[in-house]
C-alpha atoms as a PDB file:
ATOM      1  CA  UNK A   1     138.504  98.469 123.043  1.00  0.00           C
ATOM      2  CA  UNK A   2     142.043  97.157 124.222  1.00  0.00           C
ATOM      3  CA  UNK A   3     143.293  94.815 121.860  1.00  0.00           C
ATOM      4  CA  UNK A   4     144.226  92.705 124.997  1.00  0.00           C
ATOM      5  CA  UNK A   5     140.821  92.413 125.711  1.00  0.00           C
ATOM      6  CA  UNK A   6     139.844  91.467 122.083  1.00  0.00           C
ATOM      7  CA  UNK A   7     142.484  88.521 122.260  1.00  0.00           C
ATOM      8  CA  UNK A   8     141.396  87.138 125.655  1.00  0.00           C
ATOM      9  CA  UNK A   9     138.066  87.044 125.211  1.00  0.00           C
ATOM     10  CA  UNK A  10     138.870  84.584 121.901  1.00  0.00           C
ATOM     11  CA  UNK A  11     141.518  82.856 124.234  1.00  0.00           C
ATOM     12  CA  UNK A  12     139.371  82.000 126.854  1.00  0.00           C
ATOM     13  CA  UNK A  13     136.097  80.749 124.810  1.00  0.00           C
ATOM     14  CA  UNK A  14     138.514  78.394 122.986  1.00  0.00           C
ATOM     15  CA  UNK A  15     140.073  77.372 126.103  1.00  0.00           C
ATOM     16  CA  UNK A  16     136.456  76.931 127.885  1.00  0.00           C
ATOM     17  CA  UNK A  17     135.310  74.837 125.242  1.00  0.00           C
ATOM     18  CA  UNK A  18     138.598  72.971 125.377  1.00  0.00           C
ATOM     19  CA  UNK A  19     139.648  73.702 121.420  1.00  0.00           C
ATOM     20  CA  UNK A  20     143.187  74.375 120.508  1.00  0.00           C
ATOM     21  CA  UNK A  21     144.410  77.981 120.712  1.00  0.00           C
ATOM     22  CA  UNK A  22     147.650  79.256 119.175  1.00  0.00           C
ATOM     23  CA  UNK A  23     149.188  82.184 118.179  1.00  0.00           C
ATOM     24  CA  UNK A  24     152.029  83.287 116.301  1.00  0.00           C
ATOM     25  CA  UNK A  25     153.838  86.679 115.597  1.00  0.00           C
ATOM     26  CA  UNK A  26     154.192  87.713 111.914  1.00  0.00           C
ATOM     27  CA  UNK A  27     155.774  90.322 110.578  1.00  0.00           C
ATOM     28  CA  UNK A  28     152.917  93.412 111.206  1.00  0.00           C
ATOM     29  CA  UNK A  29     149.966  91.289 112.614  1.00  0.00           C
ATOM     30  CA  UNK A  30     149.388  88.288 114.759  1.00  0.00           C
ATOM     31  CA  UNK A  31     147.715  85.083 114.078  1.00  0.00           C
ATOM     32  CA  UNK A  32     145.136  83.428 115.852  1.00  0.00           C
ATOM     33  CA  UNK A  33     144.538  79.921 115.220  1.00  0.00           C
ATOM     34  CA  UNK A  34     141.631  78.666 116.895  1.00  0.00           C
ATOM     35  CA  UNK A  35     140.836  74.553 116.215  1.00  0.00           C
ATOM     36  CA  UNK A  36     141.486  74.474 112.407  1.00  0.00           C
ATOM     37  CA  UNK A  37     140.813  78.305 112.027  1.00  0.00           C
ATOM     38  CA  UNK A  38     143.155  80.528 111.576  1.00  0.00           C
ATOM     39  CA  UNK A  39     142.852  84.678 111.366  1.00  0.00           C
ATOM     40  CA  UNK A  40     144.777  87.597 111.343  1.00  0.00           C
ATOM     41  CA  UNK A  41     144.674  90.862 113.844  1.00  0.00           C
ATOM     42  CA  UNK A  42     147.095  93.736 113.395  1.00  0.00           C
ATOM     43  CA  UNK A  43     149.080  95.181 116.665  1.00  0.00           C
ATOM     44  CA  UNK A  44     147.474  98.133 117.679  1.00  0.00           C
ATOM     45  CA  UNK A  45     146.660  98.901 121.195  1.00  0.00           C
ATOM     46  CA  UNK A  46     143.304  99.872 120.420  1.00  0.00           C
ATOM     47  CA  UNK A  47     141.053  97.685 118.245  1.00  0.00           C
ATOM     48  CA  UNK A  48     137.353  99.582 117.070  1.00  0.00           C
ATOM     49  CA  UNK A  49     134.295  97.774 118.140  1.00  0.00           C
ATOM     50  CA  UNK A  50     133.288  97.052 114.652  1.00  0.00           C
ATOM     51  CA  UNK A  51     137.238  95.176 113.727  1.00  0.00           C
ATOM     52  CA  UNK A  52     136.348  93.979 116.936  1.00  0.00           C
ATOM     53  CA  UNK A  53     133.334  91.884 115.673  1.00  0.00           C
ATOM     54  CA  UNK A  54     134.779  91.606 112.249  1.00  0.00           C
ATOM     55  CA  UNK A  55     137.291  89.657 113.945  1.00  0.00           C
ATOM     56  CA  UNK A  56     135.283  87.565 116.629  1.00  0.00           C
ATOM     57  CA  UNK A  57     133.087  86.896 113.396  1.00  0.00           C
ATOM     58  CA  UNK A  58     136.125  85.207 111.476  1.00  0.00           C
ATOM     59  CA  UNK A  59     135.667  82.182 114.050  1.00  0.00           C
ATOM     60  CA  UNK A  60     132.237  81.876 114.203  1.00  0.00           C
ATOM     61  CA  UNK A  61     132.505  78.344 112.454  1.00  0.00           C
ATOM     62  CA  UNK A  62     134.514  77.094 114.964  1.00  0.00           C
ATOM     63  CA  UNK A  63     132.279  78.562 118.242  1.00  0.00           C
ATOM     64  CA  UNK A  64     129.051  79.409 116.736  1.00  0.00           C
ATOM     65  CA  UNK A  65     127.426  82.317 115.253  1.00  0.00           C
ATOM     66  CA  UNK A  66     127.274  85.227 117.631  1.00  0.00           C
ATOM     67  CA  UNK A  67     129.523  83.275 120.395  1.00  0.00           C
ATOM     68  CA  UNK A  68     131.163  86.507 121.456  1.00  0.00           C
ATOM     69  CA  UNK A  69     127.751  87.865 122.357  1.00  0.00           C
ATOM     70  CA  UNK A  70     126.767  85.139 125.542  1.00  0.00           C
END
């Protein structure tokens, strides 16, 4: 999976349910900060399905268990 795709799919569920979204570049990974939650993806072009999840997973106590999944 593109890890463009990974990132907008978290941008525009925070966005849709009108939460805060930031990022900022560090020095080998980004960081997503999502509401109060914040999380970490490295910058690869592809991402794995299952870092894919890992990742979506990290924010599931902002947007809900499974939110990636609707």
């Amino acid at each position: 999976m593109k890890r463009k795709a990974v990132v907008e799919k978290l941008r525009d569920e925070a966005r849709r349910r009108g939460m805060v979204y930031e990022t900022e570049e560090l020095t080998n990974h980004t960081a997503f900060f999502v509401g109060e939650h914040r999380s970490t993806l490295k910058r690869h072009t592809e991402i794995d399905e299952t870092t894919a999840h890992a990742f979506w997973d990290q924010f599931a106590s902002v947007l809900g268990k499974g939110w990636w999944r609707q």
